[in-house]
C-alpha atoms as a PDB file:
ATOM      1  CA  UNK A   1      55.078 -11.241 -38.832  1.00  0.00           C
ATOM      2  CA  UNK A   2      57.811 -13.527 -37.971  1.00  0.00           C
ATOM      3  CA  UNK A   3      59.957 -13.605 -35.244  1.00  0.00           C
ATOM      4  CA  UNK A   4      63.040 -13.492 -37.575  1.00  0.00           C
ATOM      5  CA  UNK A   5      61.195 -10.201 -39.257  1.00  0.00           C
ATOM      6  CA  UNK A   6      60.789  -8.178 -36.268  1.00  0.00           C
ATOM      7  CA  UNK A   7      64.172  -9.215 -34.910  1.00  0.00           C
ATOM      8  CA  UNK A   8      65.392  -7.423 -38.311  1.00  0.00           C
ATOM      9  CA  UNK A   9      63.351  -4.096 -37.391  1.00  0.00           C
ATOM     10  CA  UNK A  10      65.133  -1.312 -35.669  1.00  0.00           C
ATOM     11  CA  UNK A  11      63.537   0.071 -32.246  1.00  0.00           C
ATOM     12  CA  UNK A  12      61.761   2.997 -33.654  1.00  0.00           C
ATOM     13  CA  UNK A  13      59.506   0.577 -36.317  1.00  0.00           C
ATOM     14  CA  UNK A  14      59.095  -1.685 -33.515  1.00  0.00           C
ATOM     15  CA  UNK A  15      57.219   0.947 -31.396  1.00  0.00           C
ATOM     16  CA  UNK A  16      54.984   2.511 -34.000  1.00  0.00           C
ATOM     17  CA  UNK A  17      54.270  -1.529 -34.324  1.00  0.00           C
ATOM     18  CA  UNK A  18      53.101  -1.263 -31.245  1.00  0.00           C
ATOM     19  CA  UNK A  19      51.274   1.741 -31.126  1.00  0.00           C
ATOM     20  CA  UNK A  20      49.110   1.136 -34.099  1.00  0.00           C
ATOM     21  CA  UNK A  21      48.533  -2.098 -32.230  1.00  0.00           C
ATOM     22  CA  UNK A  22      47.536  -0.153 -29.082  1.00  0.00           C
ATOM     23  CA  UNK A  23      45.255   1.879 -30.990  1.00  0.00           C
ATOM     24  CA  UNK A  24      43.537  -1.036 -32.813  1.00  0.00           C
ATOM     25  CA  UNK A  25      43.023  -2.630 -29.857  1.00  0.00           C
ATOM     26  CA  UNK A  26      41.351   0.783 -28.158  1.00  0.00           C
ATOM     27  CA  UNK A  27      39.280   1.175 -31.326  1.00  0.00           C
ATOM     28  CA  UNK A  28      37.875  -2.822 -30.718  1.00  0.00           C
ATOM     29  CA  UNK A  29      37.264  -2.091 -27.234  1.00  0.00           C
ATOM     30  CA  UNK A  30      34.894   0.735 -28.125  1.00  0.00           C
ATOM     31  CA  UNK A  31      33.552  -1.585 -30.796  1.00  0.00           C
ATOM     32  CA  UNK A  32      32.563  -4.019 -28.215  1.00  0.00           C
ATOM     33  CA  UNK A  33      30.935  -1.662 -25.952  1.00  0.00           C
ATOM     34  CA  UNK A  34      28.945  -0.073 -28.406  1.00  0.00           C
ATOM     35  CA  UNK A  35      27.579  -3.535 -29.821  1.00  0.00           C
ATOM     36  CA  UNK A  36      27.523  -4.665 -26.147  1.00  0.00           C
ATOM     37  CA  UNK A  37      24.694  -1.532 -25.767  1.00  0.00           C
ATOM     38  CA  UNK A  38      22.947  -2.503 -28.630  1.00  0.00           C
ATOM     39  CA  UNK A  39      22.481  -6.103 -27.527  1.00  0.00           C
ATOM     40  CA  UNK A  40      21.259  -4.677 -24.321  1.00  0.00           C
ATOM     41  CA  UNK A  41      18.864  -2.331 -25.678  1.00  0.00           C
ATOM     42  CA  UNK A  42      17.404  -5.017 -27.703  1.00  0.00           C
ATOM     43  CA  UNK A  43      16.998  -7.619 -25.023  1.00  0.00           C
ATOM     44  CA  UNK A  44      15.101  -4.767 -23.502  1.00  0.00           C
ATOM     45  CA  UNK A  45      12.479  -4.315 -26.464  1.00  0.00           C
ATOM     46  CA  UNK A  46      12.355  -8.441 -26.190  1.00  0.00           C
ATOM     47  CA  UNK A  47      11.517  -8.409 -22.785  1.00  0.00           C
ATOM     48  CA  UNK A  48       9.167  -5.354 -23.870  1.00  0.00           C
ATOM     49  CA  UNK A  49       7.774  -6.921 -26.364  1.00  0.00           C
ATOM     50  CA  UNK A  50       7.164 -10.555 -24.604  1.00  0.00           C
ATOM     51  CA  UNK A  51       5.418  -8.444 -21.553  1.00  0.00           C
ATOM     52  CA  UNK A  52       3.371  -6.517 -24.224  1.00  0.00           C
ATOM     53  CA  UNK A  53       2.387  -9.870 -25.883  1.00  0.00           C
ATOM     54  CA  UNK A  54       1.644 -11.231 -22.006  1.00  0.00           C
ATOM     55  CA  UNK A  55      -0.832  -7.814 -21.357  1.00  0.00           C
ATOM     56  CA  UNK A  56      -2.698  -8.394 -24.550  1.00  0.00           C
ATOM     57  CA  UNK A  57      -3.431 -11.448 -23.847  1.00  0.00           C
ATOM     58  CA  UNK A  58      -4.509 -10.956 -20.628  1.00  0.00           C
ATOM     59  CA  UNK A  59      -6.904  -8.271 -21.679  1.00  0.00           C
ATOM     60  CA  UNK A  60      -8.006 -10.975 -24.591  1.00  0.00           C
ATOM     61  CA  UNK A  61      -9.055 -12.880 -21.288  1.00  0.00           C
ATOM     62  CA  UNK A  62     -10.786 -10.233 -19.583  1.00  0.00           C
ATOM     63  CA  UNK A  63     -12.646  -9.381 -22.969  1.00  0.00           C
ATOM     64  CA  UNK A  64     -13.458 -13.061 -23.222  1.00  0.00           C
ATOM     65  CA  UNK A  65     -14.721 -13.282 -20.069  1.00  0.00           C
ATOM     66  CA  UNK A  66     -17.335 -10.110 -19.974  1.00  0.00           C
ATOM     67  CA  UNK A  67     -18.687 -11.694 -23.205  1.00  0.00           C
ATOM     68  CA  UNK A  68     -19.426 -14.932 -21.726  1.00  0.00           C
ATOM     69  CA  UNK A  69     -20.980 -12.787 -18.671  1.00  0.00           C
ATOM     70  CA  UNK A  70     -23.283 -10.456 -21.447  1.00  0.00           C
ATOM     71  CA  UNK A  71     -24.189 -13.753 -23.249  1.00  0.00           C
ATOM     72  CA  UNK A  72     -25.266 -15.441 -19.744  1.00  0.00           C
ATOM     73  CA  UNK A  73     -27.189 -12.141 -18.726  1.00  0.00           C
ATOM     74  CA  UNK A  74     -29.057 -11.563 -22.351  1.00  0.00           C
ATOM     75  CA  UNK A  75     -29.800 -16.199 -21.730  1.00  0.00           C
ATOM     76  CA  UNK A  76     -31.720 -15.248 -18.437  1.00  0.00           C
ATOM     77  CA  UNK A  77     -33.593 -11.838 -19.490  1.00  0.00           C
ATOM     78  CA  UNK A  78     -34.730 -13.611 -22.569  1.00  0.00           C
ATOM     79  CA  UNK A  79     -35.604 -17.185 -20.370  1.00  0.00           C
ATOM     80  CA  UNK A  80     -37.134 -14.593 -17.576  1.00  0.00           C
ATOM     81  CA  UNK A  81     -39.312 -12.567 -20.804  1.00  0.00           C
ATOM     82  CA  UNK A  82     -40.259 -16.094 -22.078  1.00  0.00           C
ATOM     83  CA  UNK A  83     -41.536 -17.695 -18.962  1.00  0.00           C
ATOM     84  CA  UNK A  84     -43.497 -13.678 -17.916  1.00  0.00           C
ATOM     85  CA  UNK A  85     -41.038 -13.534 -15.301  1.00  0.00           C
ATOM     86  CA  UNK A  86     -39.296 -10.317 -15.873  1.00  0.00           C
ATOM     87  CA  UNK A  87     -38.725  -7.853 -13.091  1.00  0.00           C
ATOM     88  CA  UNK A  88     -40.990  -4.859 -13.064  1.00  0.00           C
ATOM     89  CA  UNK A  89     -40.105  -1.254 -14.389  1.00  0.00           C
ATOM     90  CA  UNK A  90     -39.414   0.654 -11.498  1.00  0.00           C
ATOM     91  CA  UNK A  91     -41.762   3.346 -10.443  1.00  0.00           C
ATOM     92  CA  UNK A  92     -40.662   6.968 -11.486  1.00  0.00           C
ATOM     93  CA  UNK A  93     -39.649   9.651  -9.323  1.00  0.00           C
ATOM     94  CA  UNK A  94     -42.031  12.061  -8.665  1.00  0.00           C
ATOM     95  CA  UNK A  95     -42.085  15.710  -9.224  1.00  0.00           C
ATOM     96  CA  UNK A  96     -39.786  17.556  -6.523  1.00  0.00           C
ATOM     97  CA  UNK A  97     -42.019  20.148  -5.207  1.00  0.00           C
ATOM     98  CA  UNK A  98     -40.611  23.735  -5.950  1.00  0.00           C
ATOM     99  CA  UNK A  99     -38.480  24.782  -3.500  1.00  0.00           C
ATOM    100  CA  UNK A 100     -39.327  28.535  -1.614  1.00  0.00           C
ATOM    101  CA  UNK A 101     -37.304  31.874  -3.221  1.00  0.00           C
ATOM    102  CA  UNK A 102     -34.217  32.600  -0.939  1.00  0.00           C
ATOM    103  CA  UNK A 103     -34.458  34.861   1.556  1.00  0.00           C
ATOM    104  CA  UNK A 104     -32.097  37.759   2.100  1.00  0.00           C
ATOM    105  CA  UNK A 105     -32.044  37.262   5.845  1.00  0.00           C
ATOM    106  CA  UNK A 106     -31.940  33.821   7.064  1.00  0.00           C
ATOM    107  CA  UNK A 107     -33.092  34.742  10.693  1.00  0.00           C
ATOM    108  CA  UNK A 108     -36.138  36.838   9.695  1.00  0.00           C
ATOM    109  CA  UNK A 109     -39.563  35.825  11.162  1.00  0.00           C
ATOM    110  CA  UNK A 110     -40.298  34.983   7.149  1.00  0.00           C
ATOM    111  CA  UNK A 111     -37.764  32.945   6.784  1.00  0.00           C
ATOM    112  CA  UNK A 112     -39.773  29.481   5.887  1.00  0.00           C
ATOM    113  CA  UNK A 113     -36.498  26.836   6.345  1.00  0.00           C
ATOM    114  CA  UNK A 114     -37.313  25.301   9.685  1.00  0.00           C
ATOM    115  CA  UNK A 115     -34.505  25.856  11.957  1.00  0.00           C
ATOM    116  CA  UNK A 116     -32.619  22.176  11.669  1.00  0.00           C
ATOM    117  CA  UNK A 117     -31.249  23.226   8.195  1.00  0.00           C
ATOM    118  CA  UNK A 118     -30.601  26.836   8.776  1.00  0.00           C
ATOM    119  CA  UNK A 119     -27.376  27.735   8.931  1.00  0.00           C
ATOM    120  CA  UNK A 120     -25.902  29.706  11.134  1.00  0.00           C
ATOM    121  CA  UNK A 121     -24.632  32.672  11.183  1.00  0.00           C
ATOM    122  CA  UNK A 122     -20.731  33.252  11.926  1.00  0.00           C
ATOM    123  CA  UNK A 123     -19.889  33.555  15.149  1.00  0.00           C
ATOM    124  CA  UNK A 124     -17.191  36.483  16.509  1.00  0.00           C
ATOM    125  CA  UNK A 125     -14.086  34.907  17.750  1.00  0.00           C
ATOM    126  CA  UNK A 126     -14.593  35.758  21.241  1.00  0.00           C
ATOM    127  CA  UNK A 127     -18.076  34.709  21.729  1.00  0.00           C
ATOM    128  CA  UNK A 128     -16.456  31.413  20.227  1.00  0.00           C
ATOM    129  CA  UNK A 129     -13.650  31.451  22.619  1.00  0.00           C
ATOM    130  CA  UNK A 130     -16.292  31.912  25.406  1.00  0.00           C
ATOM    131  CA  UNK A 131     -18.525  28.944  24.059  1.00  0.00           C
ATOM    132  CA  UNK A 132     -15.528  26.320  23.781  1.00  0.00           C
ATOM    133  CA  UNK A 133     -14.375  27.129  27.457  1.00  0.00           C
ATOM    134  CA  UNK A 134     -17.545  26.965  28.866  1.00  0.00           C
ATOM    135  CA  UNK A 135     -18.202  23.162  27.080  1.00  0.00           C
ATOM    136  CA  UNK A 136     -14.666  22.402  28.420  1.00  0.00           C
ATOM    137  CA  UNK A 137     -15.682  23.492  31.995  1.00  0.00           C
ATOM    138  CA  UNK A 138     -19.004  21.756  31.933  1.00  0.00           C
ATOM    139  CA  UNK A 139     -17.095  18.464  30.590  1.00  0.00           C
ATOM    140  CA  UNK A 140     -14.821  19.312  33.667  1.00  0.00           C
ATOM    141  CA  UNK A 141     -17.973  19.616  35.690  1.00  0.00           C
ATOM    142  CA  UNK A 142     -19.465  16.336  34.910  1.00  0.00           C
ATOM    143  CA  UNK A 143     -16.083  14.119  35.274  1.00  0.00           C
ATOM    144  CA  UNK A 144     -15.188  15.526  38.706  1.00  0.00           C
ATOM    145  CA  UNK A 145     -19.030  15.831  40.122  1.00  0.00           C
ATOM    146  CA  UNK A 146     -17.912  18.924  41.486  1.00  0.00           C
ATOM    147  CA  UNK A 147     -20.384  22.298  40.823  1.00  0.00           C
ATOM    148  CA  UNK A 148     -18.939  24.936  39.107  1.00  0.00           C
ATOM    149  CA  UNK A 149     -17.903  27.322  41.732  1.00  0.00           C
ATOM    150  CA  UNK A 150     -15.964  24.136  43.280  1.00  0.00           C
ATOM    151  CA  UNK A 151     -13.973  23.993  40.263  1.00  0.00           C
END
């Protein structure tokens, strides 16, 4: 509009003028922040997608190179079967002996586990008590030189 036009307008016209302006203007703004999100999020799946294109390629490299490792291998075993050369088999295990029927008592005079791999029974938490302070004094023993009754 011209200025002579909106000199001719009375107050009231002037400020829905401006309030359908205001409201224009609010309507862009949200305009521009959605697009504004949308460019974002699509930068994102850019950068996505470059750093996806960057891992497969990577892996193509990997893949590459555990070919060329096969390939060498398969090159020696058939140059080492050519030339006679080839490692022998390696023996087979032998039989494990069958081990004795458990016995219901592990401390019995039949019991055939030698005692290095028995195991032993739980102790009672005094007779533990006792055992642990008696190793302490003894450790005490042997750092000060002292004999027990000194200590």
């Amino acid at each position: 509009m011209a200025d002579r036009e909106l000199k001719k307008l009375s107050r009231a016209e002037l400020i829905d003028i401006i309030y359908a302006l205001k409201e224009r203007e609010d309507d862009l703004s949200a305009q521009v922040a959605a697009l504004e999100e949308k460019l974002a999020q699509r930068e994102i799946q850019i950068s996505r997608a470059g750093s996806i294109a960057e891992a497969a390629l990577a892996i193509n490299r990997v893949f590459e190179q555990a070919q060329a490792a096969a390939e060498d291998y398969l090159l020696s075993v058939r140059a080492g079967a050519a030339a006679g050369t080839l490692i022998p088999e390696e023996k087979k295990p032998e039989p494990v002996e069958d081990l004795p029927a458990p016995v219901s008592d592990p401390g019995t005079e039949s019991d055939p586990l030698p005692e290095s791999i028995r195991v032993p029974k739980p102790e009672k938490k005094t007779e533990l008590a006792r055992r642990r302070f008696e190793d302490r004094l003894s450790g005490l023993v042997k750092r000060t030189g002292k004999g027990r009754e000194q200590v």
